[in-house]
Protein backbone atom coordinates (compact mmCIF):
# COMPACT_ATOMS: atom_id res chain seq x y z
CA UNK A 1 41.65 -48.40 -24.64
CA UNK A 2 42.88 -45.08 -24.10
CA UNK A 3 40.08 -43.21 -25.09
CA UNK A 4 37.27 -44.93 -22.69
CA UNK A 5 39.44 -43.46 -19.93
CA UNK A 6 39.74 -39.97 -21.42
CA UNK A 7 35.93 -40.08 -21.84
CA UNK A 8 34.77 -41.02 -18.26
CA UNK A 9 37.37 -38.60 -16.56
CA UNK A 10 36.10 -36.12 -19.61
CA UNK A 11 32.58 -37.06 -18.05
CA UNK A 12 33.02 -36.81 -14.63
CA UNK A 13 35.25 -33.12 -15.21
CA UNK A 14 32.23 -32.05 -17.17
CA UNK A 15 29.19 -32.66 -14.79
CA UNK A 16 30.92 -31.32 -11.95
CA UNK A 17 31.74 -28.39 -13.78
CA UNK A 18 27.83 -28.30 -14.78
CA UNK A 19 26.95 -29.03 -10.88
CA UNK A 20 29.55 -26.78 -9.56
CA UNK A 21 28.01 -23.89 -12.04
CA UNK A 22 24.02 -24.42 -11.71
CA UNK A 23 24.72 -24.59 -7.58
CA UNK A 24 26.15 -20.99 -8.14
CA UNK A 25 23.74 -19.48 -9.94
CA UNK A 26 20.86 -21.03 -7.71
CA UNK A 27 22.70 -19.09 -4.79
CA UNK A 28 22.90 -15.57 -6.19
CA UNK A 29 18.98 -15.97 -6.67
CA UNK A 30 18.17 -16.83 -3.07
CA UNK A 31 17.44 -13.62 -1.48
CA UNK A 32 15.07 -13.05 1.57
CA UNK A 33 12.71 -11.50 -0.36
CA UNK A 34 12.48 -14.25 -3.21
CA UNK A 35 12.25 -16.47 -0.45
CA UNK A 36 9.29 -15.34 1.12
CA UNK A 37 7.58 -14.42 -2.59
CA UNK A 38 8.12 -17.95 -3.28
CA UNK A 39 6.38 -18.99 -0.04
CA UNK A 40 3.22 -16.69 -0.22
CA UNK A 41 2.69 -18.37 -3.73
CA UNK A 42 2.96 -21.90 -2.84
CA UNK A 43 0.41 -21.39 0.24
CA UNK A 44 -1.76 -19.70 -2.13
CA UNK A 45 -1.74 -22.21 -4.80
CA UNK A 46 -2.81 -24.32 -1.86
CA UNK A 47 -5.03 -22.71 -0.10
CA UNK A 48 -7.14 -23.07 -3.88
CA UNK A 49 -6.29 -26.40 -3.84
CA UNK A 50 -7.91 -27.10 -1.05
CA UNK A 51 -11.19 -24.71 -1.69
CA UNK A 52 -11.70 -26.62 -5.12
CA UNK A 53 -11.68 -30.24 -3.28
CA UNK A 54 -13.99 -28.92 -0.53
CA UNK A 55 -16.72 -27.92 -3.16
């Protein structure tokens, strides 16, 4: 009986440790610059996208 409620706290303590840690490293790697990198890709990748369904 015991141990069900040892697990799902155990549960619940681990994913919001795994949350609390991937949401912190996702911040450190949001710069400006990144940003806009990221951008200029995905409106590339689009831009050829749309040039290989208009032929």
């Amino acid at each position: 009986m015991y141990i069900w409620t040892l697990i799902t706290i155990g549960g619940m303590i681990l994913l919001g440790t795994a949350i609390i840690y991937a949401r912190s490293k996702n911040k450190a790697h949001d710069s400006a610059a990144e940003i806009a990198r990221t951008d200029a890709a995905a409106h590339r990748a689009r831009d050829a996208t749309d040039r290989e369904t208009d032929d």
